[in-house]
PDB file of N, CA and C in Angstrom:
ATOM      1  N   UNK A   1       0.833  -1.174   0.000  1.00  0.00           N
ATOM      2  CA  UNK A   1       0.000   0.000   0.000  1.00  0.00           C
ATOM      3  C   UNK A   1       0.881   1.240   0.000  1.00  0.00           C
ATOM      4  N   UNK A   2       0.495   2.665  -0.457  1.00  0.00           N
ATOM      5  CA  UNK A   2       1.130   3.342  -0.805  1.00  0.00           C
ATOM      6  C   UNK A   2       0.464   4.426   0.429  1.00  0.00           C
ATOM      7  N   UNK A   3       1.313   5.756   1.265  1.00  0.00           N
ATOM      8  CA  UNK A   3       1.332   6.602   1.866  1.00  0.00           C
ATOM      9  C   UNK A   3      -0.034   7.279   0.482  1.00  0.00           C
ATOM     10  N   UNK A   4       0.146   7.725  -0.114  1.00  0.00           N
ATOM     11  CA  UNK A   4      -0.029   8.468  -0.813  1.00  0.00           C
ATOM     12  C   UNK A   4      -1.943   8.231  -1.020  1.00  0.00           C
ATOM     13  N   UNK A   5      -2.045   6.900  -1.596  1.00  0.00           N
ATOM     14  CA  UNK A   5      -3.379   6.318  -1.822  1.00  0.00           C
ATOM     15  C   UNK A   5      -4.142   6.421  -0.227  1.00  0.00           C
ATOM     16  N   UNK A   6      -2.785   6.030   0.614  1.00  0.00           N
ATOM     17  CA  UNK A   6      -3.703   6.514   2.343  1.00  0.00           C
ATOM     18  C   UNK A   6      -4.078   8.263   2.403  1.00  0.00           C
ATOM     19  N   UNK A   7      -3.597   8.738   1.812  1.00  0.00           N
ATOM     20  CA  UNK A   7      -3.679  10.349   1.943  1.00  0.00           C
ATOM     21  C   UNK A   7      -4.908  10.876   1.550  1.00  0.00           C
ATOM     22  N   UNK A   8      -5.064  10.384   0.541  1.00  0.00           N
ATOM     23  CA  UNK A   8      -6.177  10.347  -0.205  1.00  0.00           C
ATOM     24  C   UNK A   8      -7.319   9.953  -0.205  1.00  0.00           C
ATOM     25  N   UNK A   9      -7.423   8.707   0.512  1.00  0.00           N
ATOM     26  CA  UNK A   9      -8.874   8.120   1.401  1.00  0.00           C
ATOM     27  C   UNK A   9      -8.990   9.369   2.267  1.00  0.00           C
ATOM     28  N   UNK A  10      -7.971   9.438   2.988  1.00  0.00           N
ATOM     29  CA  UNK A  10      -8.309   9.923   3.807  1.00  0.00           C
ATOM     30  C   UNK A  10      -8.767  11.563   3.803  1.00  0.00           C
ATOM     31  N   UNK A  11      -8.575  12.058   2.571  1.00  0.00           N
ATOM     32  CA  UNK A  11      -8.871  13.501   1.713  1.00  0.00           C
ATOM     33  C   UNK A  11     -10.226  14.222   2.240  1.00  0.00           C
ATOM     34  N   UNK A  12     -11.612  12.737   2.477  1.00  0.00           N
ATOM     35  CA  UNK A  12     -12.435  12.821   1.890  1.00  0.00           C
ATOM     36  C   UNK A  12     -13.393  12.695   3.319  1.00  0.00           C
ATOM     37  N   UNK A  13     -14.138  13.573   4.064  1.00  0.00           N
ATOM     38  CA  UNK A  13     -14.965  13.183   4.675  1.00  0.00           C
ATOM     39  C   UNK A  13     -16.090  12.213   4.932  1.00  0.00           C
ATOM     40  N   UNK A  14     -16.443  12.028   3.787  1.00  0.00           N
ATOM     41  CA  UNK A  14     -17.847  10.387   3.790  1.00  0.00           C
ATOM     42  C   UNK A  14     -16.490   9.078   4.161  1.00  0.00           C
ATOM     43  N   UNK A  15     -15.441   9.510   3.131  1.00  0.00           N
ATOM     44  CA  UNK A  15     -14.486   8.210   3.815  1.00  0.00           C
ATOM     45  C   UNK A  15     -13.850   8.219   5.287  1.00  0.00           C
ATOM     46  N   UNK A  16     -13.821   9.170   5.513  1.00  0.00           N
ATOM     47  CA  UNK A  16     -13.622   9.216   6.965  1.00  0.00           C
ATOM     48  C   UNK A  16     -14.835   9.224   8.007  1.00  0.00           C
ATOM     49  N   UNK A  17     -15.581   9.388   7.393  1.00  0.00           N
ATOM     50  CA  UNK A  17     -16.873   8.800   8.421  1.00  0.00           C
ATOM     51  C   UNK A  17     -17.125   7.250   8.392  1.00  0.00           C
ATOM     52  N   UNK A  18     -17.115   6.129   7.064  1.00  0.00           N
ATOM     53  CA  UNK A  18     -17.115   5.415   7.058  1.00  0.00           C
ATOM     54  C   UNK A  18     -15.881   4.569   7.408  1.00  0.00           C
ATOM     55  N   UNK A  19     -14.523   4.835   8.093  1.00  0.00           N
ATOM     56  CA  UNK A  19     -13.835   4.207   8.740  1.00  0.00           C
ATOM     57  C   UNK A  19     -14.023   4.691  10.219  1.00  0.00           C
ATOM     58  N   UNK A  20     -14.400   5.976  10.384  1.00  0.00           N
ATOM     59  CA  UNK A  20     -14.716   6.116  11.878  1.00  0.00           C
ATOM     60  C   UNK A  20     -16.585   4.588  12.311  1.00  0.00           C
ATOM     61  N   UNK A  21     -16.882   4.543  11.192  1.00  0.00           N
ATOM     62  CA  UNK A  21     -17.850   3.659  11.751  1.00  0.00           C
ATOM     63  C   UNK A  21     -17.388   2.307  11.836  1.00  0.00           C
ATOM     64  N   UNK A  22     -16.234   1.329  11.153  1.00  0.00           N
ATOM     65  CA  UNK A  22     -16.046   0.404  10.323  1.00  0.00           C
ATOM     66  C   UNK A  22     -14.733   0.564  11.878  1.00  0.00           C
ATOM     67  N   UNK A  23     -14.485   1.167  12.782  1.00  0.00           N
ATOM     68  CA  UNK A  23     -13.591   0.839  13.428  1.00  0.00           C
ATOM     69  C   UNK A  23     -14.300   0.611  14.659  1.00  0.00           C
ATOM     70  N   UNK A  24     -15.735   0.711  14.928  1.00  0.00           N
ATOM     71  CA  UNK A  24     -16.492  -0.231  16.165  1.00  0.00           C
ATOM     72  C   UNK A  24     -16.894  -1.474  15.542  1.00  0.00           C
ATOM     73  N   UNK A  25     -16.112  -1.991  14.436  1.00  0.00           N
ATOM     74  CA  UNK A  25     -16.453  -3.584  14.026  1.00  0.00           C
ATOM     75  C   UNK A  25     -16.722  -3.475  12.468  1.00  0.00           C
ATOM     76  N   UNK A  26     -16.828  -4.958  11.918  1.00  0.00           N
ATOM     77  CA  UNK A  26     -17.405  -5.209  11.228  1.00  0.00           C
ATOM     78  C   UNK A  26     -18.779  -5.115  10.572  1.00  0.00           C
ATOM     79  N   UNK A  27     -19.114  -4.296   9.068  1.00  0.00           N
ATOM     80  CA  UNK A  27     -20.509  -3.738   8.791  1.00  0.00           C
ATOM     81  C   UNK A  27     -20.363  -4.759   7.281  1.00  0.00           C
ATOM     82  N   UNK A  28     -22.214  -4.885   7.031  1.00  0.00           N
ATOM     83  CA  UNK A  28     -22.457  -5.142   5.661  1.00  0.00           C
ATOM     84  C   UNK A  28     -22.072  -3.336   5.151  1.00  0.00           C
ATOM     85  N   UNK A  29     -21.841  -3.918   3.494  1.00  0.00           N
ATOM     86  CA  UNK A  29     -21.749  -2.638   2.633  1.00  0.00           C
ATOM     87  C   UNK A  29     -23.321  -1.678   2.775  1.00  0.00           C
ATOM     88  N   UNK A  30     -24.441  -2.284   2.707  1.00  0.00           N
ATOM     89  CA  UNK A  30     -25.783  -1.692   2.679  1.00  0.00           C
ATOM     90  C   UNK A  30     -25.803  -0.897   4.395  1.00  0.00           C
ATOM     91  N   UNK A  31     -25.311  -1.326   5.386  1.00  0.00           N
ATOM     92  CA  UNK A  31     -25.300  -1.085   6.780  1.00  0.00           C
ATOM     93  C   UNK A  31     -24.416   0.372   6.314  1.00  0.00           C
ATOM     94  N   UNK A  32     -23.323  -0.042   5.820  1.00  0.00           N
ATOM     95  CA  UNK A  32     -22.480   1.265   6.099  1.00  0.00           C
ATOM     96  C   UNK A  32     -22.793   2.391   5.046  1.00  0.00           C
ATOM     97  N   UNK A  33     -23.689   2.479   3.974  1.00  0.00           N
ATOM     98  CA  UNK A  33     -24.492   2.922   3.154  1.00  0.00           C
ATOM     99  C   UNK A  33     -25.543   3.950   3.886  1.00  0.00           C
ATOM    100  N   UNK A  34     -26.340   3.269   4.686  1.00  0.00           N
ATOM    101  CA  UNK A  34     -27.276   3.776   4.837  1.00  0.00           C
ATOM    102  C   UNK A  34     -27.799   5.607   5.907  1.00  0.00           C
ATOM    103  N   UNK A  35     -26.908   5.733   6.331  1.00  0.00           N
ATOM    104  CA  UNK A  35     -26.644   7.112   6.904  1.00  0.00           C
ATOM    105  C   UNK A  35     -26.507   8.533   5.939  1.00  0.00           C
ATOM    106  N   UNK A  36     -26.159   8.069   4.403  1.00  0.00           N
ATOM    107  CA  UNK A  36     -25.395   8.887   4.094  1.00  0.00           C
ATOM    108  C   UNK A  36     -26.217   9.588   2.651  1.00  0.00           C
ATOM    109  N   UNK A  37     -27.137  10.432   2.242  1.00  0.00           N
ATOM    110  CA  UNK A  37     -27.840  10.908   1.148  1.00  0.00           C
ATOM    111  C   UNK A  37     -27.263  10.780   0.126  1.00  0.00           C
ATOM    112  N   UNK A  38     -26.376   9.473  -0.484  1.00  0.00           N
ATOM    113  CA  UNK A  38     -25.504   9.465  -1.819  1.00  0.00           C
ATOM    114  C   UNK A  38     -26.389   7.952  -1.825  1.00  0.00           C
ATOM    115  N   UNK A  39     -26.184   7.562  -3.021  1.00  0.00           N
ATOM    116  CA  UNK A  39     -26.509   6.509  -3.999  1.00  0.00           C
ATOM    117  C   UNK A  39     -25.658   5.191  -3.322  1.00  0.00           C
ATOM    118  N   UNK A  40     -25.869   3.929  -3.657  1.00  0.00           N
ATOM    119  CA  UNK A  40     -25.201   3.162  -3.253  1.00  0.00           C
ATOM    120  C   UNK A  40     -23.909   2.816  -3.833  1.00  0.00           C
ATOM    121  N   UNK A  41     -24.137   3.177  -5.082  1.00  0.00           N
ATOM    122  CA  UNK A  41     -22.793   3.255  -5.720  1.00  0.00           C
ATOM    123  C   UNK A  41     -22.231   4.499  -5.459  1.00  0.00           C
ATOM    124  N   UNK A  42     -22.599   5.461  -4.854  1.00  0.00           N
ATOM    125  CA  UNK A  42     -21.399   6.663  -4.808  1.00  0.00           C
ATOM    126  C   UNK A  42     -21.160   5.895  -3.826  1.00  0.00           C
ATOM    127  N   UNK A  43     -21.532   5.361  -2.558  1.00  0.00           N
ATOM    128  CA  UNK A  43     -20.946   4.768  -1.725  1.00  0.00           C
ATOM    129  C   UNK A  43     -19.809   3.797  -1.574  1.00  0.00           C
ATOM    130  N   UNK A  44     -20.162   2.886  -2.867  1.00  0.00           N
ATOM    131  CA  UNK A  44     -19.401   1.883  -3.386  1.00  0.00           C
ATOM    132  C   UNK A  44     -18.312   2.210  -3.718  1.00  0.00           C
ATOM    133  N   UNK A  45     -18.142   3.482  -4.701  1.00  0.00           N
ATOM    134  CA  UNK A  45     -17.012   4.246  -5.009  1.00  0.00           C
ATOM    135  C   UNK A  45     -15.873   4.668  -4.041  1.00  0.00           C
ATOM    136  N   UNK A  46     -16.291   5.584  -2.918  1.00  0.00           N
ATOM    137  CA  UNK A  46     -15.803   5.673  -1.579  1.00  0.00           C
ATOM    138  C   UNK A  46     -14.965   4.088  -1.207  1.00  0.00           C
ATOM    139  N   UNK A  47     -15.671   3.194  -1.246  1.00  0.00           N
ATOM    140  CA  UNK A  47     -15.157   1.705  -0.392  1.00  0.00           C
ATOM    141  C   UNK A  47     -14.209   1.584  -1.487  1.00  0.00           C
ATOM    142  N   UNK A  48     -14.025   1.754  -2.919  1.00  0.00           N
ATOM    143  CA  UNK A  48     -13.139   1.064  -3.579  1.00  0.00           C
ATOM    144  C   UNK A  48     -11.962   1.933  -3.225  1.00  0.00           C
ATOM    145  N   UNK A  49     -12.088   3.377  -3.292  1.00  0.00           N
ATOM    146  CA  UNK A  49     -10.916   3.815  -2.890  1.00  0.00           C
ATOM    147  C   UNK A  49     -10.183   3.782  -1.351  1.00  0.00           C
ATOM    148  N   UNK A  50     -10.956   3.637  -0.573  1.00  0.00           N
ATOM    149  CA  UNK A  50     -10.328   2.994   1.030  1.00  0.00           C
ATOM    150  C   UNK A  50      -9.929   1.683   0.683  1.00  0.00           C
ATOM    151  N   UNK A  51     -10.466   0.455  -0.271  1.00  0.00           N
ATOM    152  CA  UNK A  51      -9.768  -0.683  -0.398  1.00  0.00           C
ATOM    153  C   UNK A  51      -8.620  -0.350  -0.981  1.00  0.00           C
ATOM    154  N   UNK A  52      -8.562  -0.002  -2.099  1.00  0.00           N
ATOM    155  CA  UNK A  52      -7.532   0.652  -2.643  1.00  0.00           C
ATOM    156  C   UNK A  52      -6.094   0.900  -1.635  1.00  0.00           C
ATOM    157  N   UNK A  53      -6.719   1.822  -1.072  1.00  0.00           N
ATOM    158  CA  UNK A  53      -5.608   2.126   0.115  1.00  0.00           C
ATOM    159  C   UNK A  53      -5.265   1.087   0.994  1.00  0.00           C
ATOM    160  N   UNK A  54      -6.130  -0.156   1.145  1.00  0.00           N
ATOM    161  CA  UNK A  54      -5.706  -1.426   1.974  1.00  0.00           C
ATOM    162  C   UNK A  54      -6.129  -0.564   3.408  1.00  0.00           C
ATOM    163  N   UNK A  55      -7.337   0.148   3.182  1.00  0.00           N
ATOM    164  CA  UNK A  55      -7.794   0.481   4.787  1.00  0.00           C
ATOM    165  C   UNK A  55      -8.799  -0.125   4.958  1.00  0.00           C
ATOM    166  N   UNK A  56      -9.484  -0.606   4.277  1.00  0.00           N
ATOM    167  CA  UNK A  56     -10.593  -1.698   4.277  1.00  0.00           C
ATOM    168  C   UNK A  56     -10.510  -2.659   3.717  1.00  0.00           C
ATOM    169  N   UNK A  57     -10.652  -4.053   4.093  1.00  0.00           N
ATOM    170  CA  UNK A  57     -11.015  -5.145   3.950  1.00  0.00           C
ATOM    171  C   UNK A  57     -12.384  -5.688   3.423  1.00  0.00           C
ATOM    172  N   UNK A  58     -12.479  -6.704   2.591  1.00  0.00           N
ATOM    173  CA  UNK A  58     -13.760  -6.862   2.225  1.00  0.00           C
ATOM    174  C   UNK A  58     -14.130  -8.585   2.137  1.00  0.00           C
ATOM    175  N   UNK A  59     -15.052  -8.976   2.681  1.00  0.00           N
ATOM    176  CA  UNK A  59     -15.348 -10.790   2.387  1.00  0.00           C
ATOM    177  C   UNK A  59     -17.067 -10.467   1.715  1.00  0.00           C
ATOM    178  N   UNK A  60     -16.715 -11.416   1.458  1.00  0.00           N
ATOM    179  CA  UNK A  60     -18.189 -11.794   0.463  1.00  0.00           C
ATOM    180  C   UNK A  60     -18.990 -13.075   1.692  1.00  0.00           C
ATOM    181  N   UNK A  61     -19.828 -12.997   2.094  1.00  0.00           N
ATOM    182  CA  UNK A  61     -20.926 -14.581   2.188  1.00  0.00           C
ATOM    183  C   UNK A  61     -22.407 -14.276   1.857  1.00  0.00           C
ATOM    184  N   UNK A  62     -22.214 -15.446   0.780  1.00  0.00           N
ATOM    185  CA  UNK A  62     -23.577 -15.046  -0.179  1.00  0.00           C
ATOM    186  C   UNK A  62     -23.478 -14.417  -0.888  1.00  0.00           C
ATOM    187  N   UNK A  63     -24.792 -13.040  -0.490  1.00  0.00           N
ATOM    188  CA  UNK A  63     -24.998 -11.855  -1.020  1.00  0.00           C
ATOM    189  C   UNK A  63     -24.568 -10.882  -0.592  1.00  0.00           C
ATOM    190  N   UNK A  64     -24.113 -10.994   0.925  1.00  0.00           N
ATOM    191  CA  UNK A  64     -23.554  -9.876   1.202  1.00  0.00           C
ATOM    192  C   UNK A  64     -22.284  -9.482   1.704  1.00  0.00           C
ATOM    193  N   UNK A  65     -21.876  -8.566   1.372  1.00  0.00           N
ATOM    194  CA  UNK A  65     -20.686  -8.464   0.969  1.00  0.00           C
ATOM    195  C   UNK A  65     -20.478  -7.601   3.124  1.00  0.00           C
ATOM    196  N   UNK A  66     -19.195  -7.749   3.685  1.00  0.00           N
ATOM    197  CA  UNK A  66     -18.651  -7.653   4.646  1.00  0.00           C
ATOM    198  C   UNK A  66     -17.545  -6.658   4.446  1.00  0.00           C
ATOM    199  N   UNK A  67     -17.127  -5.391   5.070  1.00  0.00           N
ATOM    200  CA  UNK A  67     -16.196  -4.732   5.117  1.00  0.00           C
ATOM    201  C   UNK A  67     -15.515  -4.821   6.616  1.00  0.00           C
ATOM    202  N   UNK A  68     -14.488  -4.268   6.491  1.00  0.00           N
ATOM    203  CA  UNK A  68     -13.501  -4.078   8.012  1.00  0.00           C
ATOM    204  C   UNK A  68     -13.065  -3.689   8.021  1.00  0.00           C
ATOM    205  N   UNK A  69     -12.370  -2.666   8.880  1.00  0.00           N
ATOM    206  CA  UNK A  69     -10.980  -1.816   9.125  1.00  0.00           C
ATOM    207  C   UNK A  69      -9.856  -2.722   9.521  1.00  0.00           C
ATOM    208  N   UNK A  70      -9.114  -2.267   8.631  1.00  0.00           N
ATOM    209  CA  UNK A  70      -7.596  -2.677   8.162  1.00  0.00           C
ATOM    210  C   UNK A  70      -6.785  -1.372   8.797  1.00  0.00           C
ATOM    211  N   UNK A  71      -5.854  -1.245  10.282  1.00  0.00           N
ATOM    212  CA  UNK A  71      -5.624  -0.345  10.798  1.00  0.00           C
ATOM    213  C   UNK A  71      -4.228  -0.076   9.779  1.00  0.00           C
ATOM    214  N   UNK A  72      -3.352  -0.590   9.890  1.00  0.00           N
ATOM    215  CA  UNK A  72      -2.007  -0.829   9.437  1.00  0.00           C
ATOM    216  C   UNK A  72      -1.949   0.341   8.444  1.00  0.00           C
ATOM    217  N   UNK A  73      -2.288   0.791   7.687  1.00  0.00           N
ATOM    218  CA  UNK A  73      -2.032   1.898   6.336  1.00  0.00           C
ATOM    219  C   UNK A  73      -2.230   3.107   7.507  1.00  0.00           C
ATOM    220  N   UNK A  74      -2.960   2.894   8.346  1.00  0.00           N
ATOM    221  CA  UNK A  74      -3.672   4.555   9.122  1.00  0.00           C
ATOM    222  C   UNK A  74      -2.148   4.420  10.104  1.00  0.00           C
ATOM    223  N   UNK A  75      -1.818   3.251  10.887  1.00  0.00           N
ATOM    224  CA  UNK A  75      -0.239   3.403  11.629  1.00  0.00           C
ATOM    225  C   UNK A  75       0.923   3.983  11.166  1.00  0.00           C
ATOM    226  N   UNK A  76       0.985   3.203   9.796  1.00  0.00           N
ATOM    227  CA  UNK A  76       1.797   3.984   8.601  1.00  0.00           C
ATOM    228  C   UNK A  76       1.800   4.956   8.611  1.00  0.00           C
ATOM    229  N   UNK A  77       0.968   6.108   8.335  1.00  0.00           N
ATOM    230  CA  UNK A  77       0.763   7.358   7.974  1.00  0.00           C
ATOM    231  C   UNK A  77       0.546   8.129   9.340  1.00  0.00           C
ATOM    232  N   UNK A  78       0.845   7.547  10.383  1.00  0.00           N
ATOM    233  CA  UNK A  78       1.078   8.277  11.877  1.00  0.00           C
ATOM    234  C   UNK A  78       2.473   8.077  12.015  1.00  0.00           C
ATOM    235  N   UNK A  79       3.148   6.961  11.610  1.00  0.00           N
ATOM    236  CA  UNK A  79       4.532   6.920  12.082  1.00  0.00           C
ATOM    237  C   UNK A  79       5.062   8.231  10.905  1.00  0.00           C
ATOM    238  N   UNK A  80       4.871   7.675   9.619  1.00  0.00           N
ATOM    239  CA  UNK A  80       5.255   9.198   8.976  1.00  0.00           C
ATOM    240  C   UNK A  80       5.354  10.202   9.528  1.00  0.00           C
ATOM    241  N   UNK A  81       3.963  10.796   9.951  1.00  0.00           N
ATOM    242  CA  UNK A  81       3.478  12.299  10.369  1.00  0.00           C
ATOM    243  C   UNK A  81       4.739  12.336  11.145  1.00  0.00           C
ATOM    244  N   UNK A  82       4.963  11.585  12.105  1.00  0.00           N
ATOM    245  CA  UNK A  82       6.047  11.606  13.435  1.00  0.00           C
ATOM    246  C   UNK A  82       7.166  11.876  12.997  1.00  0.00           C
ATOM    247  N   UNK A  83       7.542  10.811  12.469  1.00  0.00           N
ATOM    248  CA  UNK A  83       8.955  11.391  11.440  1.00  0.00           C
ATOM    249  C   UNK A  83       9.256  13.123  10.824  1.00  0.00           C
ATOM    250  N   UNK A  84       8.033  13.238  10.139  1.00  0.00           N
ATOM    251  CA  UNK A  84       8.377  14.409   9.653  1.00  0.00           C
ATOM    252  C   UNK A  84       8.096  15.554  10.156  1.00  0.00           C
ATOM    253  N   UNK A  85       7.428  15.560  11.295  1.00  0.00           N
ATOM    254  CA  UNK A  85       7.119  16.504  12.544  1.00  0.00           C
ATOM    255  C   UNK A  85       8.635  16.540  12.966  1.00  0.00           C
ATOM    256  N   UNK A  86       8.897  15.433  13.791  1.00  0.00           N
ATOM    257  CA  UNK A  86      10.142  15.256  14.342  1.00  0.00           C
ATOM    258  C   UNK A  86      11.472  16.166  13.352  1.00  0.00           C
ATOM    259  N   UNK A  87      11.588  15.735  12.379  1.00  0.00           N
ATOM    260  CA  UNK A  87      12.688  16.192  11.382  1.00  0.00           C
ATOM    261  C   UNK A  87      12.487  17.824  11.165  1.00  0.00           C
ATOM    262  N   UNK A  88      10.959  18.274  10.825  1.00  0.00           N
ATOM    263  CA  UNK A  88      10.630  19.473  10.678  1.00  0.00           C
ATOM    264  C   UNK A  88      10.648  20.694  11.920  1.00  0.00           C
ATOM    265  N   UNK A  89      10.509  19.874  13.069  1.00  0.00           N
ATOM    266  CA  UNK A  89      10.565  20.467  14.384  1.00  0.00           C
ATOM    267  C   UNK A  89      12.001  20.755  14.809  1.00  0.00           C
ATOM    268  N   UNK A  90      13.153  20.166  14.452  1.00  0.00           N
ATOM    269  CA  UNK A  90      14.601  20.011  14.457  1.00  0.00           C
ATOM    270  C   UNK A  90      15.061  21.412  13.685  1.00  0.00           C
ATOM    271  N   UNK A  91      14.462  21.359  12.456  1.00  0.00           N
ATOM    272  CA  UNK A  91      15.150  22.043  11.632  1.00  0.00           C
ATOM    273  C   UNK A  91      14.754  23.558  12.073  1.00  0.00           C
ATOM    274  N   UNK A  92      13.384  23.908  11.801  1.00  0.00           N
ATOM    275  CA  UNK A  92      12.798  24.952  12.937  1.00  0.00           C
ATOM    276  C   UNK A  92      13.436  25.451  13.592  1.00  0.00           C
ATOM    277  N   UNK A  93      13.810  24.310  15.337  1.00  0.00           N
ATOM    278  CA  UNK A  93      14.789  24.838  16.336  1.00  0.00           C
ATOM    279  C   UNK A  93      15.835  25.442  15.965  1.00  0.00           C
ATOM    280  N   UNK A  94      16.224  24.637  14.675  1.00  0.00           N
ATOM    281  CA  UNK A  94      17.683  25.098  14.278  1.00  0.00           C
ATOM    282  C   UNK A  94      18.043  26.445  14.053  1.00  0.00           C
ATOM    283  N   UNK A  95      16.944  26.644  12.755  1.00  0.00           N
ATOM    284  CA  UNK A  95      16.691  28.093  12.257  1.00  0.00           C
ATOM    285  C   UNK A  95      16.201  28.992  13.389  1.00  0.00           C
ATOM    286  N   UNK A  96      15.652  28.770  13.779  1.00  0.00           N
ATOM    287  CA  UNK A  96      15.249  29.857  14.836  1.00  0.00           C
ATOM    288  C   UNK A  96      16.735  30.113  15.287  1.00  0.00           C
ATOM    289  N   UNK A  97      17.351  29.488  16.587  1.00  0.00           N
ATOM    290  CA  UNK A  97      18.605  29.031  16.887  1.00  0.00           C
ATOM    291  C   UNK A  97      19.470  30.233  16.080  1.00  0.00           C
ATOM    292  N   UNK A  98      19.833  29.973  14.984  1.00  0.00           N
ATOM    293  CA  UNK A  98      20.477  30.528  13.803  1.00  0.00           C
ATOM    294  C   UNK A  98      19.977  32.105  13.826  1.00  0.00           C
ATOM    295  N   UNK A  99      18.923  32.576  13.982  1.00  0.00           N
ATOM    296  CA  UNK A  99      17.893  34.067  13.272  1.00  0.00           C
ATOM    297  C   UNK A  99      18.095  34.676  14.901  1.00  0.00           C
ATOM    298  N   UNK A 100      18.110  33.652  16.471  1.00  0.00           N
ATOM    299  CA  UNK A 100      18.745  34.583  17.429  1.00  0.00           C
ATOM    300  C   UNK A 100      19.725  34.759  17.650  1.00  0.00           C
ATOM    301  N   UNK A 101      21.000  34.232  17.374  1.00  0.00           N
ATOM    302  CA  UNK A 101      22.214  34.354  16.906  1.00  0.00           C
ATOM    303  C   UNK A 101      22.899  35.916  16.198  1.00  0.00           C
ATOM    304  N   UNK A 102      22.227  35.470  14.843  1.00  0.00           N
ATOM    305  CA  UNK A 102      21.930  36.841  14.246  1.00  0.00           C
ATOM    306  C   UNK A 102      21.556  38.197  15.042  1.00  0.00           C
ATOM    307  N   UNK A 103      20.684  38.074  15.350  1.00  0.00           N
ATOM    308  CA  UNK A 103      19.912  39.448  15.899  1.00  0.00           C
ATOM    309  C   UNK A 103      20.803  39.571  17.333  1.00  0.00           C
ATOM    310  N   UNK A 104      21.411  38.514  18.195  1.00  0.00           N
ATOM    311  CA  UNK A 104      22.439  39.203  19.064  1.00  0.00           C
ATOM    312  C   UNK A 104      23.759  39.382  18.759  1.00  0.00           C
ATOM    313  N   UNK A 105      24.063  39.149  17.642  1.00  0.00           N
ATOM    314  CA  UNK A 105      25.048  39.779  16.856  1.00  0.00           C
ATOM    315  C   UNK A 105      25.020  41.351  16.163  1.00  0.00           C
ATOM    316  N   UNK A 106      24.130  41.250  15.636  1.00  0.00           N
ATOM    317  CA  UNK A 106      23.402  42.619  15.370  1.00  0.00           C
ATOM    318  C   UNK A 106      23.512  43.409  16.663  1.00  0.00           C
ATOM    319  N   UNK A 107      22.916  43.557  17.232  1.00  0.00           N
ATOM    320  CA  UNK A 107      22.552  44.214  18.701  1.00  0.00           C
ATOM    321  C   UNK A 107      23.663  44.411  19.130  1.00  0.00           C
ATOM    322  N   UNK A 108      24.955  43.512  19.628  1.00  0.00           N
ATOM    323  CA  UNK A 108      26.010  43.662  19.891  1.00  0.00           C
ATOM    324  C   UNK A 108      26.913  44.739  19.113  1.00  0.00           C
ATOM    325  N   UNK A 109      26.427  44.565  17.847  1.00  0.00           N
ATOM    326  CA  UNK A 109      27.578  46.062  16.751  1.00  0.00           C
ATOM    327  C   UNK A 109      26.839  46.573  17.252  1.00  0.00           C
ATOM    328  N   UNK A 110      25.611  46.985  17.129  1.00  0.00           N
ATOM    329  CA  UNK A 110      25.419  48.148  17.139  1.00  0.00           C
ATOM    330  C   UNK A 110      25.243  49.045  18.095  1.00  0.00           C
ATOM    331  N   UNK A 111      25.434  48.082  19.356  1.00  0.00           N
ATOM    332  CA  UNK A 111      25.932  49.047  20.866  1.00  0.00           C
ATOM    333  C   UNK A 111      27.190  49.097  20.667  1.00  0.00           C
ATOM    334  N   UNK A 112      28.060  48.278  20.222  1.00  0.00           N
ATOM    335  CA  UNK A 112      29.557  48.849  19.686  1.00  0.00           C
ATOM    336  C   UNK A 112      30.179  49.940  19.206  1.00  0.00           C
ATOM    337  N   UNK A 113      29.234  50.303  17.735  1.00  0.00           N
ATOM    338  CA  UNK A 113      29.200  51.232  17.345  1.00  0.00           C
ATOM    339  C   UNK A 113      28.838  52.456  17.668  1.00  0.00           C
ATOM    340  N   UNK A 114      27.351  52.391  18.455  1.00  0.00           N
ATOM    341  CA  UNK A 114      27.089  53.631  19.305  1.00  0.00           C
ATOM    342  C   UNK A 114      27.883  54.001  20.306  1.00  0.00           C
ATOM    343  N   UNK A 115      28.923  53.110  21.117  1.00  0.00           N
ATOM    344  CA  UNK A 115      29.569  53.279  22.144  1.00  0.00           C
ATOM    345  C   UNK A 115      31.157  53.958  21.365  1.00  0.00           C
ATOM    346  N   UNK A 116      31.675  53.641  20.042  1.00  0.00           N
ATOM    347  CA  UNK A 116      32.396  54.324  19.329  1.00  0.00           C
ATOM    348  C   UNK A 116      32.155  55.642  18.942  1.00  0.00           C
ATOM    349  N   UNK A 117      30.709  56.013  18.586  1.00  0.00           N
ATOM    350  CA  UNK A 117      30.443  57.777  18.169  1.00  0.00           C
ATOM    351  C   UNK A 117      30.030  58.460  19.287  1.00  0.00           C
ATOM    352  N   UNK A 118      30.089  57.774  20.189  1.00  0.00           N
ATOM    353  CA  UNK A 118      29.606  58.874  21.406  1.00  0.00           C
ATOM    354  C   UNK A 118      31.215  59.317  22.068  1.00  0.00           C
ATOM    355  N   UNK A 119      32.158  58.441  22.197  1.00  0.00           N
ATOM    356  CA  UNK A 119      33.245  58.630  22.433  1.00  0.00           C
ATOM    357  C   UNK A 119      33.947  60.535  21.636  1.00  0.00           C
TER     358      UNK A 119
END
């Protein structure tokens, strides 16, 4: 599964309502349908792209078809976030770090300098 295809389920509010429901258990497709003023196939559409992403699971018995939350792609894309928080939060400190540096360097000439023309 790809970060990217998880990004993207996750883009979409009806898909994020239907994994916020699909994570108190196992639903038929018509169950997890039925809340929502779209067609069953716009619905359907939604599920192919969360399968897609490998955030849902799907079994067939019979006629009706079974979905599930598949957590693993949503862990993925938290350990990311972390990573790049982490890395982005570093660099930040850094720069900042770097820009007060600067400015008490600055500050320093230029009481230097004022302390030279008043002389």
């Amino acid at each position: 599964m790809d970060l990217d295809d998880t990004l993207i389920a996750l883009a979409d509010e009806t898909r994020r309502s239907i994994l916020q429901r699909l994570s108190g258990g196992e639903a038929r497709v018509t169950e997890i349908a039925a809340p929502y003023p779209i067609s069953l196939n716009s619905v359907s559409k939604h599920i192919r792209i969360l399968e897609r992403a490998g955030l849902v699971r799907r079994h067939v018995s019979g006629r009706d078809h079974f979905l599930s939350l598949d957590p693993k792609p949503l862990n993925d894309a938290a350990e990311w976030l972390v990573k790049s928080r982490d890395f982005w939060s570093a660099r930040l400190d850094a720069l900042e770090a770097a820009l007060r540096a600067d400015d008490a360097i600055a500050v320093a000439k230029k009481s230097s300098s004022s302390k030279r023309t008043r002389k």
